[in-house]
Structure formats: structure tokens, C-alpha cells
N, C-alpha and C. Protein backbone atom coordinates (compact mmCIF):
# COMPACT_ATOMS: atom_id res chain seq x y z
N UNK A 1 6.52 11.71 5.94
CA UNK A 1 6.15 10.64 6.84
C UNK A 1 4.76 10.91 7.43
N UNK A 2 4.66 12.14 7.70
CA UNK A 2 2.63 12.53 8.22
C UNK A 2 1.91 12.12 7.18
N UNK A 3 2.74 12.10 5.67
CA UNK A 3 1.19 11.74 4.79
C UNK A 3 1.21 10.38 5.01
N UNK A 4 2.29 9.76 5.19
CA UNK A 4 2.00 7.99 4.70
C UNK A 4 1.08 7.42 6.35
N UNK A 5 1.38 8.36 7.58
CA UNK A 5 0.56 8.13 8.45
C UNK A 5 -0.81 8.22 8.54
N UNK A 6 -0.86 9.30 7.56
CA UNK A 6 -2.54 10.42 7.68
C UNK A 6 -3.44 8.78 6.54
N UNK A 7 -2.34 8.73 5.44
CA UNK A 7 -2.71 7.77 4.33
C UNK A 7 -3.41 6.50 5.43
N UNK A 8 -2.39 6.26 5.52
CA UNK A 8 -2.58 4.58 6.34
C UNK A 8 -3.77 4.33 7.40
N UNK A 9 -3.66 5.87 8.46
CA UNK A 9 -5.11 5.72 9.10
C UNK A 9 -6.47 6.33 8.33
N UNK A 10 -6.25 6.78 7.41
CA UNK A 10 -7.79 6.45 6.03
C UNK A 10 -7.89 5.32 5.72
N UNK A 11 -6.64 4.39 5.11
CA UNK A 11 -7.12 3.28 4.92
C UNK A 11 -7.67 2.08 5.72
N UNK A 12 -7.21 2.37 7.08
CA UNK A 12 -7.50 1.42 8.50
C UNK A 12 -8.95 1.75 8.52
N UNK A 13 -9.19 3.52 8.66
CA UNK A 13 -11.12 3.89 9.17
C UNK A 13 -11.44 3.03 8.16
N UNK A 14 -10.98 3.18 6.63
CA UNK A 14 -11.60 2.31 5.49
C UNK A 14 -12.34 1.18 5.31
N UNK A 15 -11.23 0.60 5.86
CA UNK A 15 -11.63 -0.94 6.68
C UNK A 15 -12.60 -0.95 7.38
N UNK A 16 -12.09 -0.10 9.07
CA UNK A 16 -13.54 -0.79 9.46
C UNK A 16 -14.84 0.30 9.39
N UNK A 17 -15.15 0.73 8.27
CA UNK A 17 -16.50 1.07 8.03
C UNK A 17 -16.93 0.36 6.60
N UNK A 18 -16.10 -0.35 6.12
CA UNK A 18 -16.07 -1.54 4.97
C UNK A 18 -16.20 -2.71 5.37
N UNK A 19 -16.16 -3.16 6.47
CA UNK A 19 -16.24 -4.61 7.58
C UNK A 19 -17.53 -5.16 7.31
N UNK A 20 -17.97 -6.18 7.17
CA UNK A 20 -19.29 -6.46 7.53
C UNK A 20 -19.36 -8.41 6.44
N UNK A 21 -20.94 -8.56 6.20
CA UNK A 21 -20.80 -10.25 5.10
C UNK A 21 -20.07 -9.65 4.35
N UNK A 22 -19.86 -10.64 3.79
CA UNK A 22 -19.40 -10.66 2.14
C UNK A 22 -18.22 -11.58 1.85
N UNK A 23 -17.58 -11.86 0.98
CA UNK A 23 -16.85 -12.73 0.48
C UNK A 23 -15.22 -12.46 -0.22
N UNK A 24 -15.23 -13.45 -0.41
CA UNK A 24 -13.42 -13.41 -0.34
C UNK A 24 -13.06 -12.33 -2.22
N UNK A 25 -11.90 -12.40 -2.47
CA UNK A 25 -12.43 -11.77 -3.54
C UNK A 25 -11.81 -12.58 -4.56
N UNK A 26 -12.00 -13.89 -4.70
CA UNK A 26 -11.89 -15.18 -5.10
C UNK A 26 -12.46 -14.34 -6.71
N UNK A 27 -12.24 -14.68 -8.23
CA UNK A 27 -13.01 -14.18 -9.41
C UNK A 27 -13.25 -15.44 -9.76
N UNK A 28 -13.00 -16.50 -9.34
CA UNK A 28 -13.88 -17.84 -10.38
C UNK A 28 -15.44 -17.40 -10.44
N UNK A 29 -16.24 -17.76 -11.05
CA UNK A 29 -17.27 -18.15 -11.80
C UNK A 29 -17.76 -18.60 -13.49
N UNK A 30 -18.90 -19.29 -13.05
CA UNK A 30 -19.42 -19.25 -14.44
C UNK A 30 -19.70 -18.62 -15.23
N UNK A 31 -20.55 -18.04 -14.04
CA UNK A 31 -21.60 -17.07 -14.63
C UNK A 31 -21.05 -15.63 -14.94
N UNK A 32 -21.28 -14.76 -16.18
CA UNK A 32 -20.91 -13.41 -15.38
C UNK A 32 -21.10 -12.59 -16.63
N UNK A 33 -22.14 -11.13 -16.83
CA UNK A 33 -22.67 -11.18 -17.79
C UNK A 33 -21.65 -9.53 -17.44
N UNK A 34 -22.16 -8.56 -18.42
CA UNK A 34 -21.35 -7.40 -18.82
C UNK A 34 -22.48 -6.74 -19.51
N UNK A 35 -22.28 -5.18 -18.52
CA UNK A 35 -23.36 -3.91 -18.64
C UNK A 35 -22.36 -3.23 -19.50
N UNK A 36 -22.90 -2.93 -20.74
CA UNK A 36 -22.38 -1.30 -21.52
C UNK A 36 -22.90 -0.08 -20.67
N UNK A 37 -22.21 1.09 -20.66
CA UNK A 37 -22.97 2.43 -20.42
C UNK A 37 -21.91 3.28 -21.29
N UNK A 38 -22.48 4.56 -20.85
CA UNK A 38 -21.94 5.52 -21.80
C UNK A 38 -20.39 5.76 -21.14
N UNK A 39 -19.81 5.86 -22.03
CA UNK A 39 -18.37 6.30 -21.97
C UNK A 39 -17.87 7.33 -21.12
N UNK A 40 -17.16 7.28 -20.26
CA UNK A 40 -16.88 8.37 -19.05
C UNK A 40 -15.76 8.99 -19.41
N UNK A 41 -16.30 10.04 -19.14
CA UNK A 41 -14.03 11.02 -19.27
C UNK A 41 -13.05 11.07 -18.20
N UNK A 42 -12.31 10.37 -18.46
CA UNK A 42 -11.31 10.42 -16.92
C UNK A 42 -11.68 11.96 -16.14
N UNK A 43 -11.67 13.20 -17.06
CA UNK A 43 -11.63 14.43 -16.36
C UNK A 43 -13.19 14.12 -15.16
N UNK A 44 -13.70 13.78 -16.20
CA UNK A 44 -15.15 13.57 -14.78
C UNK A 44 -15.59 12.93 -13.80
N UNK A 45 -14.22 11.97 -13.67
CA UNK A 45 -13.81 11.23 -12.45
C UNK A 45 -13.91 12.09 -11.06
N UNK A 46 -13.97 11.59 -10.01
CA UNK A 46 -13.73 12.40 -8.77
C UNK A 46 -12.26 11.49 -8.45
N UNK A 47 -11.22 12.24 -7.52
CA UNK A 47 -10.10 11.61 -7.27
C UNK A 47 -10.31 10.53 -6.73
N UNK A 48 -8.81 9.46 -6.80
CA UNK A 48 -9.59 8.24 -5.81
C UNK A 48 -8.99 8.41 -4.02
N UNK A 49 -8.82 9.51 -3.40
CA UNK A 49 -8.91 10.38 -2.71
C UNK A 49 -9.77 10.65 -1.63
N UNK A 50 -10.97 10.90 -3.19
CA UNK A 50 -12.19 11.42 -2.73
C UNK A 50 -12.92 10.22 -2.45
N UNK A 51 -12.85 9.36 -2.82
CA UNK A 51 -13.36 7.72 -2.92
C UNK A 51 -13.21 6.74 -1.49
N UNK A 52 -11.82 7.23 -1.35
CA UNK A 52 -11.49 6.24 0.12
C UNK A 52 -12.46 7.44 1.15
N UNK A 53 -12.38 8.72 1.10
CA UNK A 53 -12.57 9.51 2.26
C UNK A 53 -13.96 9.80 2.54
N UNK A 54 -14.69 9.48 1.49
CA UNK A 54 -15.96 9.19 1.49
C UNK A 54 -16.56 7.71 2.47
N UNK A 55 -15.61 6.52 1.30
CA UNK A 55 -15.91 5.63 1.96
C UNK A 55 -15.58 5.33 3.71
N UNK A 56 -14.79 6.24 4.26
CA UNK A 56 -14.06 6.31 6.19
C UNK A 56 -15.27 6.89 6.36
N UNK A 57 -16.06 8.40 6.17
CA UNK A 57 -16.52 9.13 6.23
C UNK A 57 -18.67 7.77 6.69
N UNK A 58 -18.22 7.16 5.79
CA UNK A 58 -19.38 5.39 6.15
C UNK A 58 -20.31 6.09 5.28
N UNK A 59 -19.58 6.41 3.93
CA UNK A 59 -20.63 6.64 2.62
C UNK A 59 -19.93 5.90 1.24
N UNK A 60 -19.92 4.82 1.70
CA UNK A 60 -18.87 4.24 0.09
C UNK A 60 -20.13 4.22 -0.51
N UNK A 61 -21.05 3.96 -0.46
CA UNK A 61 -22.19 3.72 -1.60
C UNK A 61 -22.40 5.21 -2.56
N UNK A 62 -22.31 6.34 -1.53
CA UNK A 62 -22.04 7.39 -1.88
C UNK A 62 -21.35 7.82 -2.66
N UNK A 63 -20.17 7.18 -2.62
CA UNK A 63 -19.04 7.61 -2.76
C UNK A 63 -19.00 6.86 -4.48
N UNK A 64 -19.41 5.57 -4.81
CA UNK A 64 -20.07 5.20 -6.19
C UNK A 64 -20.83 5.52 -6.73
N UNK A 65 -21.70 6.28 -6.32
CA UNK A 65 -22.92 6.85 -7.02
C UNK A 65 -22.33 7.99 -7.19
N UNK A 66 -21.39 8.94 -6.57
CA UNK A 66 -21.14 10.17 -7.38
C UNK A 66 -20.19 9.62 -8.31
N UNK A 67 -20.22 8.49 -8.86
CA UNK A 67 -18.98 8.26 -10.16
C UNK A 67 -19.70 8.62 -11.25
N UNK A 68 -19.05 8.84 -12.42
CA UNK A 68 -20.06 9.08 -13.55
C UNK A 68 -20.58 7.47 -14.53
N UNK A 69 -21.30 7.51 -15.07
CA UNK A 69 -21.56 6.00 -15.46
C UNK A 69 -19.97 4.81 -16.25
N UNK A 70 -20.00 3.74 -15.87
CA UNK A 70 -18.52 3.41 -15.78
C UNK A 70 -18.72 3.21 -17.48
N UNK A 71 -17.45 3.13 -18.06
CA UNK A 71 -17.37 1.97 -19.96
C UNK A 71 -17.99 0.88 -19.81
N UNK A 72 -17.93 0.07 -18.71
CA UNK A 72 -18.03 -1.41 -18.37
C UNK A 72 -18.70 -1.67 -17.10
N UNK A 73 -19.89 -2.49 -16.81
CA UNK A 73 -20.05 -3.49 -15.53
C UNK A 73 -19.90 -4.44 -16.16
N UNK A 74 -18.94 -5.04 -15.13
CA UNK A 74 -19.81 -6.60 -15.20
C UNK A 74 -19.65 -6.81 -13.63
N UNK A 75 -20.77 -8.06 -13.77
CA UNK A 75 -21.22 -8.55 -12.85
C UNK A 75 -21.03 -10.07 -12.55
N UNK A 76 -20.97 -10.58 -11.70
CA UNK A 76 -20.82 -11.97 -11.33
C UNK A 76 -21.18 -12.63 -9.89
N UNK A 77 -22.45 -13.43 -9.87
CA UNK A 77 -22.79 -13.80 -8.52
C UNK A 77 -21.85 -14.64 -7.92
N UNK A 78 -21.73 -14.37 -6.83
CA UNK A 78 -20.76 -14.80 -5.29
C UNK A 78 -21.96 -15.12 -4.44
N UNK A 79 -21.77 -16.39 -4.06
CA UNK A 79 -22.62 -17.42 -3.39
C UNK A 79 -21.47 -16.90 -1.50
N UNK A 80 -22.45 -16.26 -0.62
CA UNK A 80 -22.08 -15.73 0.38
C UNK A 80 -21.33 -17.11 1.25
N UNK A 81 -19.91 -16.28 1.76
CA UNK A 81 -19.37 -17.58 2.36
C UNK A 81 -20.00 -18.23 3.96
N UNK A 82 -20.77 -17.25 4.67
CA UNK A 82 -21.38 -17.13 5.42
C UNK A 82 -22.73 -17.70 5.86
N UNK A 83 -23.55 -17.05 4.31
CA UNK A 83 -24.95 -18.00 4.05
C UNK A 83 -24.81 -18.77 3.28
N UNK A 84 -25.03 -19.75 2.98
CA UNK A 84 -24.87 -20.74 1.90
C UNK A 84 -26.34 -19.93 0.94
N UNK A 85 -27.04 -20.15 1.81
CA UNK A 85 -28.52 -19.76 0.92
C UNK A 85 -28.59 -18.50 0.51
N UNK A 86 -27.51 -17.29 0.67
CA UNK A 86 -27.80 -16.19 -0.15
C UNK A 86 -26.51 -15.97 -1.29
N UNK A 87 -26.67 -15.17 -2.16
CA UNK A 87 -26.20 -15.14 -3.27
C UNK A 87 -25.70 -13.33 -3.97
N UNK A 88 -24.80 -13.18 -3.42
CA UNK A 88 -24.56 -11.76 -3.67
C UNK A 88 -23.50 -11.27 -5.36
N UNK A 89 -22.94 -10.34 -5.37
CA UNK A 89 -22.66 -9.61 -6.81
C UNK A 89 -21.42 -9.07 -6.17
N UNK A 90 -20.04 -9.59 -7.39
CA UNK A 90 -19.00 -9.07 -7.58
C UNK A 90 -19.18 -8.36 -8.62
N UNK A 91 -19.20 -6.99 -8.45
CA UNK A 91 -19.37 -6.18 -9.43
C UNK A 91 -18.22 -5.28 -10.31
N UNK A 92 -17.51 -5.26 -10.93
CA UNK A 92 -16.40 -4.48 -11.48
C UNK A 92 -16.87 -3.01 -12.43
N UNK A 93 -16.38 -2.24 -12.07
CA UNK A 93 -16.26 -1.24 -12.62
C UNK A 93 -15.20 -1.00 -13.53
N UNK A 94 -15.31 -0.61 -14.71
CA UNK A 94 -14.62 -0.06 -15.71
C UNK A 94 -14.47 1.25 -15.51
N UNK A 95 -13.24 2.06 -16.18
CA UNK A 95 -13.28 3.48 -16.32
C UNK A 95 -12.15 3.53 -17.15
N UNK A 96 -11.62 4.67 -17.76
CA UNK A 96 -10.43 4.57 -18.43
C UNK A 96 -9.22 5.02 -17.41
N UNK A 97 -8.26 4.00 -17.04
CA UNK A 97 -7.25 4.73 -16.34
C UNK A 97 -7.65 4.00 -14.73
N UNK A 98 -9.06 3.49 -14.35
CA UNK A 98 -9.65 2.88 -13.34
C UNK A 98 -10.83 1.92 -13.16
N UNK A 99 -10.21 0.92 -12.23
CA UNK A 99 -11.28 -0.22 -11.96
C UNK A 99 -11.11 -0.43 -10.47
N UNK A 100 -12.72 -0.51 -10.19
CA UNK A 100 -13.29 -0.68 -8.82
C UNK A 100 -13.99 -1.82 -8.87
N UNK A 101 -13.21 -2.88 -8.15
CA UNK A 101 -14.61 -4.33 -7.60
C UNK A 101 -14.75 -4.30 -6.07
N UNK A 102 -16.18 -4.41 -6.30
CA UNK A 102 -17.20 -4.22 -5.33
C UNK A 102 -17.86 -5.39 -5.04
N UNK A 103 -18.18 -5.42 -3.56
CA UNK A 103 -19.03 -6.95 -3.21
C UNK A 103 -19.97 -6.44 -2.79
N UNK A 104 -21.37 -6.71 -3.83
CA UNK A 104 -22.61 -6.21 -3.17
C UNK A 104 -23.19 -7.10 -1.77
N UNK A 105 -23.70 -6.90 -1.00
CA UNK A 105 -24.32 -7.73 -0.05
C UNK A 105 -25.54 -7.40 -0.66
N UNK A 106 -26.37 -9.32 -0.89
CA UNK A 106 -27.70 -9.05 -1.54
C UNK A 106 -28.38 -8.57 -0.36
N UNK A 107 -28.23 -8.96 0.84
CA UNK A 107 -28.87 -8.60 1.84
C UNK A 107 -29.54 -7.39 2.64
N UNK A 108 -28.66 -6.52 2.35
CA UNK A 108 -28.74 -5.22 2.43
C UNK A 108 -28.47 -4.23 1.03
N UNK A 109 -27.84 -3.05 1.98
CA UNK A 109 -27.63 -2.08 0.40
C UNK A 109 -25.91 -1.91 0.61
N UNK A 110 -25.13 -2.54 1.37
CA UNK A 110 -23.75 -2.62 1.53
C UNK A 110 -23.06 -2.74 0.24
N UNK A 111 -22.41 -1.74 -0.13
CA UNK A 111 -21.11 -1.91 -1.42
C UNK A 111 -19.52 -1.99 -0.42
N UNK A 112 -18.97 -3.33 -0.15
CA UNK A 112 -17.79 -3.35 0.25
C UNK A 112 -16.61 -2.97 -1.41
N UNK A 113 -16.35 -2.30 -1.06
CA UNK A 113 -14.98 -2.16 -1.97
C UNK A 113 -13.80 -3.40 -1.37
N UNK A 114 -13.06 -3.96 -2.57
CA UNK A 114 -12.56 -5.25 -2.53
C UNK A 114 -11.51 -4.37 -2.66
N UNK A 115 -11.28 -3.82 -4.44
CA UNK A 115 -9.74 -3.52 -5.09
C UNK A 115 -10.29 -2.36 -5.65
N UNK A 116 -8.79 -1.32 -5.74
CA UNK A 116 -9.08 -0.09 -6.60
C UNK A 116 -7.82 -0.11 -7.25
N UNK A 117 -8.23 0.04 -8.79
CA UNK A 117 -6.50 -0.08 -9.33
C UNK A 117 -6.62 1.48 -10.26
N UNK A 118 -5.54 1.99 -10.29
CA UNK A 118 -5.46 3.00 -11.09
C UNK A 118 -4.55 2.98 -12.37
N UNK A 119 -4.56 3.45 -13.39
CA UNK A 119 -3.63 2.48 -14.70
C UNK A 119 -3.38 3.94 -15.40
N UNK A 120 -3.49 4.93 -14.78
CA UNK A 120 -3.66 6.23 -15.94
C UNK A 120 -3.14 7.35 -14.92
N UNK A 121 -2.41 8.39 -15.73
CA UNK A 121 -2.14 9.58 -14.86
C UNK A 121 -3.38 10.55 -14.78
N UNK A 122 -4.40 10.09 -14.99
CA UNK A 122 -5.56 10.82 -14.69
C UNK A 122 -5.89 11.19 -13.19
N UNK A 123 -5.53 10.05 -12.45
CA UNK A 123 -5.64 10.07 -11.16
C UNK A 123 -4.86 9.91 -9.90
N UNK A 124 -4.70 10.74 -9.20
CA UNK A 124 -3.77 10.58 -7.68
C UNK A 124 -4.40 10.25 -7.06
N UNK A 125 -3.05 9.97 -5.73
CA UNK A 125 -3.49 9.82 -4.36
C UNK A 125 -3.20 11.64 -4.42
N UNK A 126 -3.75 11.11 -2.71
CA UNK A 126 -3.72 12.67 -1.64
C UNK A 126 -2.38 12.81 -2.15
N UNK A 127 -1.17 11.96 -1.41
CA UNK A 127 0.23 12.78 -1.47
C UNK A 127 0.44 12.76 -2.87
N UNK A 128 -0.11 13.09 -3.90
CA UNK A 128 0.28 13.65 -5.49
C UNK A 128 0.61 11.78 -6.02
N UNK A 129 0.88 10.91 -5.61
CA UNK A 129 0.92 9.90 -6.36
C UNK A 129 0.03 9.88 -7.47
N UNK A 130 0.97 9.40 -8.51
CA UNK A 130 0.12 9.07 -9.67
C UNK A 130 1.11 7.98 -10.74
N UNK A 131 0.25 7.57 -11.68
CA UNK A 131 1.25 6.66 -12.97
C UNK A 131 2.05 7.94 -13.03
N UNK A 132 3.62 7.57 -13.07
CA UNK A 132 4.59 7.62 -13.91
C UNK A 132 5.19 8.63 -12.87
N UNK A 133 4.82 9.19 -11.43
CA UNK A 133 5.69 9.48 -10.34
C UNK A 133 6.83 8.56 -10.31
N UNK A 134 8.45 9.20 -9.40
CA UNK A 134 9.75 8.38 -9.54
C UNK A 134 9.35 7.67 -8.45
N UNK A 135 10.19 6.55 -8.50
CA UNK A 135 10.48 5.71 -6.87
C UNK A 135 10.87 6.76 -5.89
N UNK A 136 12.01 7.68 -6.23
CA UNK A 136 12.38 8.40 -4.79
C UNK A 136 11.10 9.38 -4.44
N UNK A 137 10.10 10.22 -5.36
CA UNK A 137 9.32 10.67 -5.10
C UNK A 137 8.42 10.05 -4.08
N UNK A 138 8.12 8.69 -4.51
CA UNK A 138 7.09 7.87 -3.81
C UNK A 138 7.74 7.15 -2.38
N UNK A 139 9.07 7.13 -2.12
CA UNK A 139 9.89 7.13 -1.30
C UNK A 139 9.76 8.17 -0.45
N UNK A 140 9.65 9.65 -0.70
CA UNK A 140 9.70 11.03 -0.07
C UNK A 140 8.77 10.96 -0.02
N UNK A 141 7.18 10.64 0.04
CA UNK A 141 5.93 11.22 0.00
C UNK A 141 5.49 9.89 1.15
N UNK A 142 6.04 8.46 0.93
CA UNK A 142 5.19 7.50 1.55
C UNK A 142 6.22 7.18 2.58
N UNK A 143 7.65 6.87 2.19
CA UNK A 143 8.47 6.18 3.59
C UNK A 143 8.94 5.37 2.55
N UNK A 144 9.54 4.04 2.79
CA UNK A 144 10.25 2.84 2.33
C UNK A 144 8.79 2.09 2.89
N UNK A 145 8.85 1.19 1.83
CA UNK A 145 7.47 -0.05 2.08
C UNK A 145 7.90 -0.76 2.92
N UNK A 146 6.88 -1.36 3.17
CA UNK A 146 7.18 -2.39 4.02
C UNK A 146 7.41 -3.71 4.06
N UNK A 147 7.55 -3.90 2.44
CA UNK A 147 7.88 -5.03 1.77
C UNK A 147 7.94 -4.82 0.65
N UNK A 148 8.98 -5.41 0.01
CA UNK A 148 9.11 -5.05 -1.36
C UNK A 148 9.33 -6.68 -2.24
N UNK A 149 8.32 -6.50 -3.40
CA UNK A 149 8.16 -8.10 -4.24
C UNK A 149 8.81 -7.85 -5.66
N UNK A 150 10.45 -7.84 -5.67
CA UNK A 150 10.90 -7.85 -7.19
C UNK A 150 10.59 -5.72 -7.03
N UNK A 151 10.22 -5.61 -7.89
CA UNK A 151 9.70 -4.21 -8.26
C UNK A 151 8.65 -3.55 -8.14
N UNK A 152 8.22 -3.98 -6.77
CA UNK A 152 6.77 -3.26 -6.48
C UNK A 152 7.38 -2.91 -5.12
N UNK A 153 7.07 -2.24 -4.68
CA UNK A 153 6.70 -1.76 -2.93
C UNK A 153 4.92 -1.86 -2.84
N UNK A 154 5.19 -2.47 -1.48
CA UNK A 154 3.70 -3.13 -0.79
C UNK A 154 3.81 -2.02 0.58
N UNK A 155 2.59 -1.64 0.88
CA UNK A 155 2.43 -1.21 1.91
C UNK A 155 1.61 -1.46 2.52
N UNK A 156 1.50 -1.90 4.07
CA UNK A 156 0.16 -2.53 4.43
C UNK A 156 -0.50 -1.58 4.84
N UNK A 157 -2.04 -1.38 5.06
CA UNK A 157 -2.66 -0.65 5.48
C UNK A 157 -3.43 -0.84 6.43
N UNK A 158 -2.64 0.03 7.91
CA UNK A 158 -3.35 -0.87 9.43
C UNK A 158 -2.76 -2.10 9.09
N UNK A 159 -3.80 -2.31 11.22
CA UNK A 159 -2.67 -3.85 11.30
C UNK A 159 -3.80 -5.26 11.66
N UNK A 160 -5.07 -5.09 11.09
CA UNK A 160 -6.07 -5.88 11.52
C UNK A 160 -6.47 -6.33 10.49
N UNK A 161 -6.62 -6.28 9.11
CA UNK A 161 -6.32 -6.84 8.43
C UNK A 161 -5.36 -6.96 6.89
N UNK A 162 -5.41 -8.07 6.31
CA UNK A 162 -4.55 -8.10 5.06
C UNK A 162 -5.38 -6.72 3.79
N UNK A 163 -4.89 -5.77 4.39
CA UNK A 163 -5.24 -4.58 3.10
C UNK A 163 -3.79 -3.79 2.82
N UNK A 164 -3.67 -3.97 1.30
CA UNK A 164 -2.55 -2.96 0.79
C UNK A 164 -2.16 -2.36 0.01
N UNK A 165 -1.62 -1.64 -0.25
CA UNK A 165 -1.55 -1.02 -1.32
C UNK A 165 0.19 -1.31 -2.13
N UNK A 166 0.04 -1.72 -3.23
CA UNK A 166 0.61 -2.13 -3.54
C UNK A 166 0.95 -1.04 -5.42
N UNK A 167 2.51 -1.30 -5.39
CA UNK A 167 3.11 -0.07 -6.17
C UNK A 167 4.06 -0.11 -6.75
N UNK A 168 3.81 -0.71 -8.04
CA UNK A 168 4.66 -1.78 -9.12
C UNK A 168 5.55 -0.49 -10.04
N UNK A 169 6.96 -0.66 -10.33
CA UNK A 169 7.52 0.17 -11.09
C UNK A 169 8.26 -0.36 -12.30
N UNK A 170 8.35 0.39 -13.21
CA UNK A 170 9.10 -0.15 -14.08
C UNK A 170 9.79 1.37 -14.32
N UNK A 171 11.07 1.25 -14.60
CA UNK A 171 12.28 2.21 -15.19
C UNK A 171 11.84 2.96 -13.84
N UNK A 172 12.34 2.43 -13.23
CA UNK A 172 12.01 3.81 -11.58
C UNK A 172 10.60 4.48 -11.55
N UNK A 173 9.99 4.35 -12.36
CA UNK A 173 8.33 4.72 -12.29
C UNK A 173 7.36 4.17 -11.95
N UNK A 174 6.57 4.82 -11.15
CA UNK A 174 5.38 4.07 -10.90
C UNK A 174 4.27 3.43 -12.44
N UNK A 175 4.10 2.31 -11.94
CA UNK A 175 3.61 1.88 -13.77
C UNK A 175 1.50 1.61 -13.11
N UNK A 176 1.47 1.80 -12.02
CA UNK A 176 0.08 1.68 -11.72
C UNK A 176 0.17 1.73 -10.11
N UNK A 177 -1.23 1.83 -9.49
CA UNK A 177 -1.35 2.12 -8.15
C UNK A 177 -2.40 1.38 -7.67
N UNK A 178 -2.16 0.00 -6.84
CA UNK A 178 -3.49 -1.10 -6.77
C UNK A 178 -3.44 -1.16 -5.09
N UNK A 179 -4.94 -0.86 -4.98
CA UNK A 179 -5.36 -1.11 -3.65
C UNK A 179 -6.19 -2.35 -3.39
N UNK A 180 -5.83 -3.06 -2.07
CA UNK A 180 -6.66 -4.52 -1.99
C UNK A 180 -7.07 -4.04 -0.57
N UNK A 181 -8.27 -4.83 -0.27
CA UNK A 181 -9.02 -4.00 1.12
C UNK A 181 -9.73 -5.55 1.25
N UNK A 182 -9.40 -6.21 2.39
CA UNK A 182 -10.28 -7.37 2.82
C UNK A 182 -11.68 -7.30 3.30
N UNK A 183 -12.53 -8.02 2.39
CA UNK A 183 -13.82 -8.28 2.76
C UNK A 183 -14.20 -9.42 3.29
N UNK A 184 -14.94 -9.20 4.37
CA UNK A 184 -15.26 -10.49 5.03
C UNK A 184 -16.59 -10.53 5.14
């Protein structure tokens, strides 16, 4: 029960040092073109761990730039809901096992993190979560969710806004680990 507390107030600082413009995380567009780079090894990942605690710490930009170059960008302009007249970048990251979308603010040098999904046992949380941990494990490490949809447990994170983490199973296993973090 201390980790799912210790968890939950990382993801709250998360928030608000992630607060600021930016936009909903709506994916319509037209437009939206796609960066190759060189192929990354899950091993040369940093945890996503290290990712949120960076980003509390009020270094998420940081905290992307120590990634190693992703398989995939793409990119897609987001017309700011705020300014009409500026025009910012939903950016997605590829990795094997992980994807990070990001809302650039053209305005500044702000990277809000939107979603972090994890799809591979390459990577944990702090409390050892990972693909293919049991339900009771993730039960003993987090608490009972706080909502449960069919076969996921949802957990909210903090109480100011809609951010959660959400933790879909199949055969009693965790089958992936998706974080949503509101940008405004």
C-alpha cells in the first residue's frame, strides 16, 4: 500500500510540473508525416520509472532526450486550443515494447507527456510491474483499483485531474501498462 501511495504522489507531482498550453489528446488530423531513426534496443531504454521521476523532478524534456533514438516519430500538428493562431506537434514515439505521445508547445520548449504505454516485459514500474505480472501480484504491490472496466483495473492518479493508469489483463496477466496524464 506505501508503493501505490509513493506511485500515485509521482504521478500527481507529474501532473503539476506537466500543467501548462497545450491540447487535448484528441489524434484526428490530416496531416501527419513519420521520422525513421535508427533502431533502439529495449536493453538501452531507461525504465519508465526513470521517465515519470525525471519528469516530477521538472525535467521531462530531459527525461526524452536521455531516450535513445526512437524506431518511429511521427508527428502531427495540433492547432492550440487556447491560441487559435498557434500551431503545436503531437509527437509519438516509437520503441519496441514502448510509446510516448508528447504535446510540443510551439511556443516554448515544453514537452507535456499525454500517454505512456508499455507492450513488452522489457520494462517496469518502480513496484516491479511489468507485461505478464499476475492480477494478485498487481493487487499486492498496488491495492484494488479504483475502478475496474471488464478486465482492466484503472487507477486514478491524484485527484485534480483525469490522469490514469490503466491495466488491462488477459488469463490473470497483465497484457500491457498504459498511462494517460491530462494536458491542458
Amino acid at each position: 500500500m506505501l508503493y501505490r501511495s509513493f506511485f500515485f504522489a509521482c504521478m500527481l507531482a507529474l501532473l503539476l510540473v506537466l500543467s501548462g498550453c497545450g491540447g487535448q489528446s484528441d489524434e484526428s488530423s490530416d496531416a501527419a508525416t513519420a521520422d525513421s531513426a535508427a533502431t533502439a534496443s529495449p536493453a538501452a531504454l531507461i525504465s519508465v520509472s526513470d521517465i515519470a521521476e525525471s519528469a516530477i523532478r521538472g525535467n521531462a524534456e530531459q527525461a526524452l532526450a536521455s531516450l535513445p533514438p526512437a524506431e518511429q516519430v511521427d508527428r502531427r500538428p495540433r492547432q492550440n486550443r487556447h491560441d487559435s493562431t498557434q500551431v503545436d506537434t503531437l509527437r509519438t514515439l516509437y520503441y519496441n515494447g514502448l510509446f510516448i505521445r508528447v504535446y510540443d508547445v510551439s511556443s516554448s520548449d515544453k514537452a507535456l507527456i499525454q500517454h505512456m504505454e508499455v507492450t513488452s516485459r522489457d520494462f517496469a514500474t518502480e513496484e516491479g510491474i511489468t507485461v505478464g505480472t499476475s492480477r494478485a501480484e498487481v493487487e499486492q504491490k498496488l491495492g484494488q483499483p479504483d475502478k475496474k472496466e471488464g478486465n482492466t483495473y484503472v487507477y486514478n492518479l491524484g485527484t485534480e485531474a483525469p490522469n490514469q493508469l490503466h491495466i488491462p489483463f488477459e488469463n490473470n496477466k497483465v497484457s500491457r501498462l498504459s498511462w494517460s496524464f491530462h494536458v491542458d
